[in-house]
Protein backbone atom coordinates (compact mmCIF):
# COMPACT_ATOMS: atom_id res chain seq x y z
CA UNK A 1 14.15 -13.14 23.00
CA UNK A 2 14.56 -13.43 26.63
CA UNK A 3 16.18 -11.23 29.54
CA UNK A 4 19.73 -13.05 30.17
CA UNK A 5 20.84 -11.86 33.20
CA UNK A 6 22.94 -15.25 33.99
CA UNK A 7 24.81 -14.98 30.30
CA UNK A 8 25.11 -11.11 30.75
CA UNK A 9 27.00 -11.60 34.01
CA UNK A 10 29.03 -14.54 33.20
CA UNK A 11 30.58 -13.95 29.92
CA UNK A 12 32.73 -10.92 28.61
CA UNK A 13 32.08 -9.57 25.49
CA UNK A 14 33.64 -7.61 23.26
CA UNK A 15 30.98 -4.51 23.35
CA UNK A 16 28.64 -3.78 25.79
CA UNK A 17 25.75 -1.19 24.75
CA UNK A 18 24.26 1.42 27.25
CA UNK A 19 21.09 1.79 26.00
CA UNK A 20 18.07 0.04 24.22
CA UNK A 21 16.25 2.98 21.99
CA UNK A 22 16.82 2.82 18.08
CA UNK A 23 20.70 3.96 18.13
CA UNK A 24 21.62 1.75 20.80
CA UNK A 25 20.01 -1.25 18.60
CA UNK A 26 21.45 -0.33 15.43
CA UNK A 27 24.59 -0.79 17.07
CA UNK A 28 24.24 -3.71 18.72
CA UNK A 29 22.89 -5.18 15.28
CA UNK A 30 25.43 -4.04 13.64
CA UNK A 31 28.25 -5.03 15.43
CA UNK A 32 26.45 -8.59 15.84
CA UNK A 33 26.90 -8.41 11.48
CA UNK A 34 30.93 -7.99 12.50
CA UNK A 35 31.03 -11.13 14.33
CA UNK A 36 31.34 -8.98 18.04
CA UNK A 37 29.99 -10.90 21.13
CA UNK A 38 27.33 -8.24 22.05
CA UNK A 39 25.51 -7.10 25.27
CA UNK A 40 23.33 -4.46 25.31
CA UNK A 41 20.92 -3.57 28.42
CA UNK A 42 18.16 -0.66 29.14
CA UNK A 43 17.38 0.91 32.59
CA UNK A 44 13.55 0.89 31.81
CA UNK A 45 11.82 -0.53 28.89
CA UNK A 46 13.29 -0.72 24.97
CA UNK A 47 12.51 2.61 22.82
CA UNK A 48 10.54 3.95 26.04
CA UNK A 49 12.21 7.55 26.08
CA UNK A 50 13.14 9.73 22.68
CA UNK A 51 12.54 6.92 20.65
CA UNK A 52 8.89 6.49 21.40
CA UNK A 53 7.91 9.92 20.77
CA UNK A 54 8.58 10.84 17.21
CA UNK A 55 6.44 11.91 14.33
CA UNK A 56 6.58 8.66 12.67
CA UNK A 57 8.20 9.84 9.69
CA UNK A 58 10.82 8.04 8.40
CA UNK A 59 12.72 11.00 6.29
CA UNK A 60 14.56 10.43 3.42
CA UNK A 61 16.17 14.19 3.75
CA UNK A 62 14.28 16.34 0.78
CA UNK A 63 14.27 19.01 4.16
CA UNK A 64 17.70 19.39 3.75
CA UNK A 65 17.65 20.51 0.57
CA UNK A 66 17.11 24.36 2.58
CA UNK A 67 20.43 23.73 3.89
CA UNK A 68 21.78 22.49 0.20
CA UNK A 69 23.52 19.80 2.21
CA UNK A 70 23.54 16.88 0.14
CA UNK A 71 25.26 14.63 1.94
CA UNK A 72 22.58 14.91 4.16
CA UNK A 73 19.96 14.11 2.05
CA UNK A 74 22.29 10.93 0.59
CA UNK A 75 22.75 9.63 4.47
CA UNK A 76 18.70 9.96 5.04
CA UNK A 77 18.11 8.52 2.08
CA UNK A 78 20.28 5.53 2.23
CA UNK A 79 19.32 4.50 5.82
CA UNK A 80 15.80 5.12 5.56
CA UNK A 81 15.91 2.53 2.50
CA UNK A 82 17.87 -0.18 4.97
CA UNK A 83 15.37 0.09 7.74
CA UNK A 84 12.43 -0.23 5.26
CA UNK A 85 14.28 -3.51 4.22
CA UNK A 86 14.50 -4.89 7.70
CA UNK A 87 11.26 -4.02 8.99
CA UNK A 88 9.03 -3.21 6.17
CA UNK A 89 5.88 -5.01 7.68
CA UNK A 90 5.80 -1.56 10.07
CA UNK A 91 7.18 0.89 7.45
CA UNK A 92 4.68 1.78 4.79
CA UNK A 93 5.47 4.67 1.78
CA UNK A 94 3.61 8.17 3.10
CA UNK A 95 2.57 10.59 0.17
CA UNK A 96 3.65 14.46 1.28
CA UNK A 97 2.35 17.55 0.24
CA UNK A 98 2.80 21.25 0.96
CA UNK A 99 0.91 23.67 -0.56
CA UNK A 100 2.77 25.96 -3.06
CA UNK A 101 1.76 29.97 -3.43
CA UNK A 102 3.32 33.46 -4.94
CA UNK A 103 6.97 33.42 -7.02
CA UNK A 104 8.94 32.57 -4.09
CA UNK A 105 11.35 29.75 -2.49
CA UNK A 106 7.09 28.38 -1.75
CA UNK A 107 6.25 28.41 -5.54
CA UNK A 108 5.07 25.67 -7.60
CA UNK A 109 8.03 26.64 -10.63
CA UNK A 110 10.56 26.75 -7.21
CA UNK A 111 9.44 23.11 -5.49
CA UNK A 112 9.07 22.21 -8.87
CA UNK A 113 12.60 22.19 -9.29
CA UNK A 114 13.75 21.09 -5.30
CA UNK A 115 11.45 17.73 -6.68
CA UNK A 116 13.38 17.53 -9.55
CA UNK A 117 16.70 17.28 -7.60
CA UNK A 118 15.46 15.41 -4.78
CA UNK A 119 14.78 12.50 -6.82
CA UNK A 120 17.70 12.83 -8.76
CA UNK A 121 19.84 12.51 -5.67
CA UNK A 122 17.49 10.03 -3.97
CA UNK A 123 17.74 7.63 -7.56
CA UNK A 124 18.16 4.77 -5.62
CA UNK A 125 15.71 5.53 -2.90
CA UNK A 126 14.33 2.30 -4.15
CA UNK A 127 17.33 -0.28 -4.37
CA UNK A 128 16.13 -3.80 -3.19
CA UNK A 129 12.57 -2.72 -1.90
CA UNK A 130 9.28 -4.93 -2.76
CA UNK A 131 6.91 -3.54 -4.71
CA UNK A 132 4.91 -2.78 -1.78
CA UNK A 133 7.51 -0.60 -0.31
CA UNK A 134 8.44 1.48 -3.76
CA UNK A 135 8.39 5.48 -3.59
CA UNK A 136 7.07 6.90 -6.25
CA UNK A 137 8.43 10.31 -7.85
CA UNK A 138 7.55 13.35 -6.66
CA UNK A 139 5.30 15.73 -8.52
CA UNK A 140 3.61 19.39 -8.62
CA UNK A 141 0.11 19.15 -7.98
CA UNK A 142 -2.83 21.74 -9.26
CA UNK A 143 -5.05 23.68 -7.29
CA UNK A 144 -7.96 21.51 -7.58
CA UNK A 145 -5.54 18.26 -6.81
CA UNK A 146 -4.17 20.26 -3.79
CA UNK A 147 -7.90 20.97 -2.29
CA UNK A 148 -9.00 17.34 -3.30
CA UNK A 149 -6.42 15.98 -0.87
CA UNK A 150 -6.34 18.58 1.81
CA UNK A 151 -9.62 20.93 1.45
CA UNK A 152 -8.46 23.01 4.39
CA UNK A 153 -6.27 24.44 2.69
CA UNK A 154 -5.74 27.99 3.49
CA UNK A 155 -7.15 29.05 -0.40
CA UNK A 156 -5.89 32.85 -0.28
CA UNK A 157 -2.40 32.45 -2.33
CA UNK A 158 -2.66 28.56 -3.18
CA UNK A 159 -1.14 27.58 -6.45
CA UNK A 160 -1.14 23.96 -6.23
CA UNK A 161 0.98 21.43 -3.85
CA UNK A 162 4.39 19.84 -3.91
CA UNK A 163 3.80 16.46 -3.41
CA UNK A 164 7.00 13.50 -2.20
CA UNK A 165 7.63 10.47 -0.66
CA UNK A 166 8.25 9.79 2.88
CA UNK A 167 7.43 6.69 5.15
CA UNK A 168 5.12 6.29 7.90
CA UNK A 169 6.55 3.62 10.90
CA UNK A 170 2.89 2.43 12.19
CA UNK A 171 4.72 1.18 15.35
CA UNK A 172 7.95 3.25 15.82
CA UNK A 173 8.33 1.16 19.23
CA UNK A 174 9.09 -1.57 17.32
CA UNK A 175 11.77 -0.68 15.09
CA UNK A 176 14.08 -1.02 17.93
CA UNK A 177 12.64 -4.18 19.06
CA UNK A 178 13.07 -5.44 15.50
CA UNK A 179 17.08 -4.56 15.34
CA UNK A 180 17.25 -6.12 18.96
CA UNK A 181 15.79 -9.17 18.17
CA UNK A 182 17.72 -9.68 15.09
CA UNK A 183 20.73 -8.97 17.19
CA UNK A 184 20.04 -11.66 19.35
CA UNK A 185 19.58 -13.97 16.67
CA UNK A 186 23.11 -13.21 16.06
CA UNK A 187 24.19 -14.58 19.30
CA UNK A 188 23.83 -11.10 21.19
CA UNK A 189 22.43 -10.99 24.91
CA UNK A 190 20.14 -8.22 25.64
CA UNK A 191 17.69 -6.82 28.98
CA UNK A 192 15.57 -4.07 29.78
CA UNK A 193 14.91 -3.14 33.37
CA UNK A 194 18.53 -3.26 33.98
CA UNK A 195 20.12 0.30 34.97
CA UNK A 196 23.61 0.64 35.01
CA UNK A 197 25.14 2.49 37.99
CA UNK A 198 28.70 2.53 37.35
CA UNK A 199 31.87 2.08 35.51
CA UNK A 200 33.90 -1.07 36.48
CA UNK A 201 37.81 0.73 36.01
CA UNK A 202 41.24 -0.07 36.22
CA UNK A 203 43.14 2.49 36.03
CA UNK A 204 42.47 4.59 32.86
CA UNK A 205 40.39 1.75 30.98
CA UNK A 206 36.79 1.21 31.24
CA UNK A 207 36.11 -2.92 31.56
CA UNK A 208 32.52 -2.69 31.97
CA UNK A 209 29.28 -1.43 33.99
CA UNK A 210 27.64 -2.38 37.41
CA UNK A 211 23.99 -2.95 37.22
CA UNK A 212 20.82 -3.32 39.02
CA UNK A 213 18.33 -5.23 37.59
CA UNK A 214 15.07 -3.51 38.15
CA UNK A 215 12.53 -6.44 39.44
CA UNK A 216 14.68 -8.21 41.55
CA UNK A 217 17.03 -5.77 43.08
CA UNK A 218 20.28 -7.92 42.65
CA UNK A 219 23.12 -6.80 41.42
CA UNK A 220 25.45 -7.56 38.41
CA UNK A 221 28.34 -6.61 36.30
CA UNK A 222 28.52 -6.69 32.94
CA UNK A 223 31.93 -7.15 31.79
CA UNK A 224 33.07 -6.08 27.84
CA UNK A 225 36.18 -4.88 26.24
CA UNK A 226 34.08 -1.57 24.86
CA UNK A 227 31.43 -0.03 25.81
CA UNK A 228 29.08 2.38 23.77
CA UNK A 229 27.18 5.08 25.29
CA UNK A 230 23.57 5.08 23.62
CA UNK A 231 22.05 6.15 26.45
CA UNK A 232 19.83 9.03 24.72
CA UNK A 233 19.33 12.55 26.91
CA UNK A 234 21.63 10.50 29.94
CA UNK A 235 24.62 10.42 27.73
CA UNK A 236 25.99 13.12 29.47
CA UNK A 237 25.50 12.15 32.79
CA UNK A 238 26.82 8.37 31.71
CA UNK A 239 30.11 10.05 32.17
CA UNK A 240 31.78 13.11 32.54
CA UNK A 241 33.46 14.71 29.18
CA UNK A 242 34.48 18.33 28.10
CA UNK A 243 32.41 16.97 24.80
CA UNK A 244 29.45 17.18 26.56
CA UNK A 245 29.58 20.34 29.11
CA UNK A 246 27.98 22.74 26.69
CA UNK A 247 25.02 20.43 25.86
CA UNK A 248 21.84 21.04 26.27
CA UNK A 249 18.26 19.88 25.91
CA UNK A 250 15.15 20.40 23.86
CA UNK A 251 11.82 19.23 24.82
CA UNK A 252 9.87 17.95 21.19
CA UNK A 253 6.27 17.93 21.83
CA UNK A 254 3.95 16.23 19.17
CA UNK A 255 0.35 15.67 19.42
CA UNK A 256 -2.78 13.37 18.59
CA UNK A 257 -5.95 14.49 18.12
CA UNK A 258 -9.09 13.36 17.21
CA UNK A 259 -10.22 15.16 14.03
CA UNK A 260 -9.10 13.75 10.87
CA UNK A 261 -7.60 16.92 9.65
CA UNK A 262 -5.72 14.79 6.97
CA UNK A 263 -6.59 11.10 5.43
CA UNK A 264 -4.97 10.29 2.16
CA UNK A 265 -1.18 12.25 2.65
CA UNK A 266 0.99 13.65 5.34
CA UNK A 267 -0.07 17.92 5.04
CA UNK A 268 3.55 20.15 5.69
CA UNK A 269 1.77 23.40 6.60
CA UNK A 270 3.79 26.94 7.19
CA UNK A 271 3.90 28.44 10.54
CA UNK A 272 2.80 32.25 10.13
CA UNK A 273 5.25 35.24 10.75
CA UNK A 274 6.14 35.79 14.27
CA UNK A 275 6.01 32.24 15.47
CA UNK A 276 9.24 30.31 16.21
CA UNK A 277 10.18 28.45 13.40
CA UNK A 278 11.70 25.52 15.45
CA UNK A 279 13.17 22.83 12.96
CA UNK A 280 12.16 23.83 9.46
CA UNK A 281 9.12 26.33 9.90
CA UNK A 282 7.03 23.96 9.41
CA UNK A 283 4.00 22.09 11.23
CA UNK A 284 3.09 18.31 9.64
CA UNK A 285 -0.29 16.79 10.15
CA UNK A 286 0.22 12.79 9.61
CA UNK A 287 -2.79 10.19 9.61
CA UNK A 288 -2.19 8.61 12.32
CA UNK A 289 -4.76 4.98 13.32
CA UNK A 290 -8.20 7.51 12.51
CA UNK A 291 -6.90 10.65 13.74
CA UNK A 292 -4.13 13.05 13.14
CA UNK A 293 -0.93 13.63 14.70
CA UNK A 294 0.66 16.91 14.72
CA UNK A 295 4.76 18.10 14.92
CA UNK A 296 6.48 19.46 16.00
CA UNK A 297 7.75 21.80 18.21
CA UNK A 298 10.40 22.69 20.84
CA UNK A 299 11.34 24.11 24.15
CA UNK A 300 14.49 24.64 25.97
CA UNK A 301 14.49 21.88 28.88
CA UNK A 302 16.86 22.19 31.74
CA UNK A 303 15.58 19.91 34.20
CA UNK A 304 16.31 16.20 34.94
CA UNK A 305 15.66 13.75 32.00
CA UNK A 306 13.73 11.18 34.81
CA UNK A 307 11.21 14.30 35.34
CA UNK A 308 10.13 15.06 31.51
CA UNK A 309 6.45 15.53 31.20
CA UNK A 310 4.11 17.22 29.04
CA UNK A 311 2.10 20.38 30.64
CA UNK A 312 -1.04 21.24 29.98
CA UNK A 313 0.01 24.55 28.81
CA UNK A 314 2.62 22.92 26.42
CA UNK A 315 -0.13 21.58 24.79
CA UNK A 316 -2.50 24.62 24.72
CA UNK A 317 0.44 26.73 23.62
CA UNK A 318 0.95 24.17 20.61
CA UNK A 319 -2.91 24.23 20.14
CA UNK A 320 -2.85 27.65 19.52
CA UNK A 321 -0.30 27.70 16.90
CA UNK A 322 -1.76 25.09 14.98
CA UNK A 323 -5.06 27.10 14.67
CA UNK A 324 -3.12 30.09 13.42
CA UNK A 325 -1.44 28.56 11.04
CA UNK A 326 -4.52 26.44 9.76
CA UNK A 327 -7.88 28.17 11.20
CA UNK A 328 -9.88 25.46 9.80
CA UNK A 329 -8.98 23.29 12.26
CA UNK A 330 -10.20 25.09 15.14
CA UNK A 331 -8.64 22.30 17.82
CA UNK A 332 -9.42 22.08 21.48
CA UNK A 333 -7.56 20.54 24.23
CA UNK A 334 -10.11 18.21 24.81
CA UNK A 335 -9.78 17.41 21.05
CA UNK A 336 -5.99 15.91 22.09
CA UNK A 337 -6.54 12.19 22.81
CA UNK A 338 -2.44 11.35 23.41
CA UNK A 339 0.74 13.05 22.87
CA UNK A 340 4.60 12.79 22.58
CA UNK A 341 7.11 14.25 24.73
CA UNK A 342 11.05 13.46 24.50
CA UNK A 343 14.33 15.50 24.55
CA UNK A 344 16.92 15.93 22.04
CA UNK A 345 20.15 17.19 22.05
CA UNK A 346 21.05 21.61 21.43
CA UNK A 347 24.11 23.41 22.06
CA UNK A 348 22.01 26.44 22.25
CA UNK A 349 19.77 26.16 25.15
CA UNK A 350 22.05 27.79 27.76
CA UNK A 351 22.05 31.61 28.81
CA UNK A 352 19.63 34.12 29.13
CA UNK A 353 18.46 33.91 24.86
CA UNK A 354 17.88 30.17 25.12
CA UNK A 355 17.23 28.88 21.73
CA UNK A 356 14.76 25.90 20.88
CA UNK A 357 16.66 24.76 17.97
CA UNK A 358 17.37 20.83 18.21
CA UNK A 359 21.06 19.72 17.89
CA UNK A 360 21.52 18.95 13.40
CA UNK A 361 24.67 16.89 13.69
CA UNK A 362 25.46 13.43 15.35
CA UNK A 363 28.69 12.98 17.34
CA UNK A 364 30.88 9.75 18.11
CA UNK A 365 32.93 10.54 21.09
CA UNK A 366 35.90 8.15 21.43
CA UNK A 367 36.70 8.92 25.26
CA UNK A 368 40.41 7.57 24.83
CA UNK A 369 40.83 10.53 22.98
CA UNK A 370 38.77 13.36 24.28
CA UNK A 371 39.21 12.38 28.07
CA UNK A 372 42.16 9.98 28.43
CA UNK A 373 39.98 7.10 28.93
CA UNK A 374 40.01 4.16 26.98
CA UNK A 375 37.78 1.33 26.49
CA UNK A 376 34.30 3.82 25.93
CA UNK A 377 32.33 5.87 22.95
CA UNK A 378 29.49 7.60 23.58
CA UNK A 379 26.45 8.84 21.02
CA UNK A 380 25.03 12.29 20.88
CA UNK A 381 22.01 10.90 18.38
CA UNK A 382 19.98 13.28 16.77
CA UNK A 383 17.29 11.60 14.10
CA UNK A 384 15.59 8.77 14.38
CA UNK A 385 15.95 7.57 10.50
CA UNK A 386 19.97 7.64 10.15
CA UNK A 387 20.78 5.26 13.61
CA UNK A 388 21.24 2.95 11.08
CA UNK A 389 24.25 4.81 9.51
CA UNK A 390 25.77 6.09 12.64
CA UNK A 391 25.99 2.47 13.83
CA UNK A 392 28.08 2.07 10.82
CA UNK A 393 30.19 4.94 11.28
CA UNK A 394 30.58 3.28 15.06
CA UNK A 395 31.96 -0.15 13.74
CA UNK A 396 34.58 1.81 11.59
CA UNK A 397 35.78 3.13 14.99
CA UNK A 398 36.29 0.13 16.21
CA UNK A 399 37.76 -1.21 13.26
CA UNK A 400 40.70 1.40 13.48
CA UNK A 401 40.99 0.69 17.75
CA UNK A 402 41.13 -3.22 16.13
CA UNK A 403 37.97 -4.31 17.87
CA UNK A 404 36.41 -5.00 14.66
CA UNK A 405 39.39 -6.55 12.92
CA UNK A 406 39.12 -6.01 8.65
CA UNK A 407 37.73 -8.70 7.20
CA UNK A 408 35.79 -10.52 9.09
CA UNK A 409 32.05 -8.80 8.58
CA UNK A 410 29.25 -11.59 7.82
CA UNK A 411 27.95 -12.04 4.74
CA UNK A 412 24.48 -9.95 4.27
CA UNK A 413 21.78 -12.23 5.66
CA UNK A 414 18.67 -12.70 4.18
CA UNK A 415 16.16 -9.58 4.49
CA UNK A 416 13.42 -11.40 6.11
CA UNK A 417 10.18 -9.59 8.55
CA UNK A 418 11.79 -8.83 12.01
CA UNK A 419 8.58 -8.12 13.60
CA UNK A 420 6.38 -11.17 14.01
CA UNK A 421 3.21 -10.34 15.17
CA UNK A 422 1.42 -13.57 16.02
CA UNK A 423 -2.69 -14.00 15.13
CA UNK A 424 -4.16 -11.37 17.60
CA UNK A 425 -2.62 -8.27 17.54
CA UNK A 426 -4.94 -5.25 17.37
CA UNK A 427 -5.55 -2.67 14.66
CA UNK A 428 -7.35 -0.48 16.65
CA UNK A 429 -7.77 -0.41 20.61
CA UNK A 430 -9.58 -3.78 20.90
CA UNK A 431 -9.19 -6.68 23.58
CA UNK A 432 -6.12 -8.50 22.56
CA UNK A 433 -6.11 -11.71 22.60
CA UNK A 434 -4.42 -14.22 25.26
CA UNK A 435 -1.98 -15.54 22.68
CA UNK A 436 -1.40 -12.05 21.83
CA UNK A 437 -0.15 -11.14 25.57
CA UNK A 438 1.70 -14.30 26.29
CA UNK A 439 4.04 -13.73 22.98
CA UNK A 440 4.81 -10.49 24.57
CA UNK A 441 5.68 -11.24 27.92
CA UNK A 442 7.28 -14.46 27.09
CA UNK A 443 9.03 -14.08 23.99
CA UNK A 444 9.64 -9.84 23.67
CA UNK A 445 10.57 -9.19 27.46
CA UNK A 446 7.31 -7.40 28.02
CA UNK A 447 7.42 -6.93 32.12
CA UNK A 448 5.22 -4.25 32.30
CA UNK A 449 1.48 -3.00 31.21
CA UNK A 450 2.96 -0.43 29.49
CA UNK A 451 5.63 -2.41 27.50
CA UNK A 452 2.29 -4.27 26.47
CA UNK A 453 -0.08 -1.42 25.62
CA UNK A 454 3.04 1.35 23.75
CA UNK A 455 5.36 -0.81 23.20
CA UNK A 456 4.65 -4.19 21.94
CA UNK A 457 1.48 -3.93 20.29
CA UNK A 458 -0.06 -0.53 18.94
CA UNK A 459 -3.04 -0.80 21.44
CA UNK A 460 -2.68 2.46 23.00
CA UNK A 461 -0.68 5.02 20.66
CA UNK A 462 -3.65 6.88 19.15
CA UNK A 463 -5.20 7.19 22.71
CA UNK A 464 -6.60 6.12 26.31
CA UNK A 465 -7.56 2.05 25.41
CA UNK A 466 -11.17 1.45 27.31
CA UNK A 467 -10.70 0.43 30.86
CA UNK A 468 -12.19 -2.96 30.14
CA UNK A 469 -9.65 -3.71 27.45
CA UNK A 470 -6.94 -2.50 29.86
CA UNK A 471 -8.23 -4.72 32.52
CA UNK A 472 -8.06 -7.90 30.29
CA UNK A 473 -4.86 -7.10 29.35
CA UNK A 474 -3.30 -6.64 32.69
CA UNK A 475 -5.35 -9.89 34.54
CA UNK A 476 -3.63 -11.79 31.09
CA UNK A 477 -0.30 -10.86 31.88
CA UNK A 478 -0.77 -11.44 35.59
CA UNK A 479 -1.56 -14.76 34.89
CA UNK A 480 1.84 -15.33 33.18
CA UNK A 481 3.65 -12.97 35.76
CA UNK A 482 1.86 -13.84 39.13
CA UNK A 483 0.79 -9.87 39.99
CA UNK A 484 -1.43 -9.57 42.50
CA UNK A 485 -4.96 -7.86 42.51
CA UNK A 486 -3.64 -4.48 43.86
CA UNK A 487 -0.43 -5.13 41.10
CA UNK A 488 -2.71 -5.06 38.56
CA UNK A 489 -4.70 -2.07 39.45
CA UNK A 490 -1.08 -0.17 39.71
CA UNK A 491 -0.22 -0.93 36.25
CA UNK A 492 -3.79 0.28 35.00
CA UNK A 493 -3.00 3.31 36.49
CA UNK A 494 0.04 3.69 35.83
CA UNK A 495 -0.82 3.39 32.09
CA UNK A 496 -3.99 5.62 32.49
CA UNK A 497 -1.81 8.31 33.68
CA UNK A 498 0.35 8.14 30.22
CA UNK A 499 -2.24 10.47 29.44
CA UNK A 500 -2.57 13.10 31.56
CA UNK A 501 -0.65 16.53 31.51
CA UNK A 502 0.74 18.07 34.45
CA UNK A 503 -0.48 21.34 35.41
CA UNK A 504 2.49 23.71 35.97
């Protein structure tokens, strides 16, 4: 897995892809399974915006049993089950629970019954998984179970728990990276660093993109018969479209923190009376590498997607609503040890009652027929867990513009580990190893520190790695990259200062 710039500026293929975070590599995967000659490129580093800044969750939809929307639930369901398939080795089953109280829609006789149904219509939740990888069915806990797992509790009220099935992504960078590298395998070509500026055109037909590649400063194009729009919170400034004048933005914000405020289960915990109930009215604590990790919530963002940063009074706002709703935890900012910050699509973020609610429902825009131009789609994505199905609903597309002629998809191949970690990679925030840092750079287009420390192993996504450790690292993949002593100092800081909030 290499960056081929020669082969992406010699050859035209039948799609190019604009943009390397999990929908953008579902595609390309999947249209790589339809026989399609397939480019896809990144202006910074794969899964490096929205997709790197998630709760981990991979949801199989029980949520939207509040909405009774079913089909929902089956989509979730369905693709969360394909993408434990492919890359299992970084998806492991998560035990939920929520604590149940009174004789309302929170009751242990009323989630006894959404459990009921959820694995009912989830039945084949299971279909093809390893053992390892089975969900259980759900089930209504007692009291005394419900403390046992989660003793802070908030006991005035508490009946018992509702307890599900989820799944945790340990490395949610690599998810992406998995569907990219199998696409490659498939004869795709693929870079990061590599920005597109603008359209190639002739007349009403898009032909392609012109690029800048992001190290050497030489330009390219990129030549394809259609091109998809992944591009995340650019999509709208990708190119112009009446689809996309009323969007707007949301910043999610999740945090880590220290305290182990959960161990054995993910903990849903209700937001108290008065607070904005964002996506579901809900806060989830997740055991996350020795500490917790907490989502999430939402603000209106109107500002430019380049400038997105977490504030330090995000984060003591957020503080402060996770201590009302669970006073036991009594968190500090100095308590947070890393965070997540990315946008996500609303059509209610603009006028004077800006609302915080994130965007439910994915859009395909064919261009040819909202906008008179043909040869481009573009993705408004919305969950991280059902890319997988909207790259399907993508190739179908195609398939009636006869891109994807009927017929021809490739037999399934074998279900085999997409991520290949070689001997070395950390657990924890250790010194990796040189093998480690070479497979990285050389065979998963690691070109910066950061690629290395968020994105390719898991050495800094609970928090700050010791200066020591980033040090090694960075004089390792000098060696392979030829940075000088003041490049490597940049890159430390540049990955040091990951972690800092900006004062407003």
């Amino acid at each position: 897995m290499k960056r081929d710039l020669k082969r992406l500026s010699e050859e035209t293929f039948d799609l190019l892809v604009i943009g390397g975070g999990i929908q953008g590599a579902a595609v390309a995967y999947e249209a790589t399974r339809y026989g399609l000659a397939v480019a896809l490129i990144e202006q910074k580093d794969f899964a490096s915006a929205t997709s790197a800044n998630s709760l981990k969750i991979i949801h199989g939809g029980i949520r939207y049993f509040q909405q009774a929307d079913l089909p929902r639930i089956r989509e979730s369901v369905r693709a969360r089950r394909e993408m434990m398939a492919l890359v299992g080795d970084v998806i492991q089953p998560l035990p939920c629970i929520t604590p149940t109280h009174g004789f309302g829609l929170k009751s242990r006789e009323v989630m006894r019954l959404v459990i009921r149904m959820y694995d009912l219509v989830a039945c084949d939740r299971n279909k093809g998984l390893p053992e390892a990888l089975i969900m259980p069915r759900g089930r209504i806990l007692s009291r005394k179970e419900c403390l046992a797992l989660f003793p802070d509790a908030p006991s005035k009220g508490l009946s018992g728990a509702a307890l599900w099935y989820d799944a945790l992504a340990m490395d949610t960078e690599r998810i992406p990276l998995a569907y990219i590298r199998k696409a490659i395998a498939n004869g795709a070509a693929a870079a990061n660093y590599l920005k597109a500026v603008n359209f190639i055109r002739h007349r009403n037909r898009i032909q392609g993109i012109r690029a800048v590649d992001g190290w050497s400063g030489r330009n390219l194009e990129v030549k394809a018969g259609m091109v998809v729009n992944a591009s995340g919170p650019w999509v709208g400034e990708a190119i112009r479209s009446k689809r996309f004048e009323s969007l707007g933005w949301v910043k999610g914000i999740n945090l880590v923190v220290r305290k182990k405020l959960v161990t054995e289960c993910a903990v849903g915990v209700e937001r108290p009376p008065g607070y904005a109930h964002g996506d579901n009215g809900m806060l989830f604590l997740v055991p996350w590498r020795g500490h917790t990790l907490i989502g999430t919530v939402y603000q209106p963002y109107h500002g430019n997607p380049e400038k997105i940063k977490m504030e330090e009074s995000d984060a003591r706002q957020f503080l402060r609503l996770v201590n009302v709703s669970l006073p036991a935890a009594k968190l500090r900012l100095d308590d947070v040890s890393f965070f997540h910050c990315g946008l996500l699509p609303s059509r209610a973020v603009k006028g004077v009652h800006a609302s915080a609610l994130p965007d439910r429902n994915a859009e395909i825009v064919d261009h040819e027929r909202e906008d008179g131009i043909k040869g481009m789609i573009s993705i408004k994505s919305v969950k991280y867990t059902t890319a997988p199905r909207i790259a399907e609903k993508v190739m179908r597309l195609l398939k009636a513009k006869g891109i994807v002629r009927a017929g021809v998809r490739q037999v399934q191949e074998p279900r085999e580990k997409a991520v290949a970690f070689p001997a070395g990679f950390p657990a924890g925030n250790g010194p990796l190893d040189r093998e480690a840092v070479f497979y990285a750079v050389k065979e998963e287009m690691a070109c910066r520190l950061s690629d290395l420390v968020f994105r390719r192993t898991n050495l800094g996504t609970a928090g700050l790695p010791p200066k020591a450790v980033l040090a090694h690292a960075a004089r390792t993949m000098g060696e392979v990259l030829g940075w000088t002593p003041k490049r490597i100092e940049e890159e430390i800081l540049d990955v040091e200062s990951c972690y800092e909030f900006r004062n407003s």
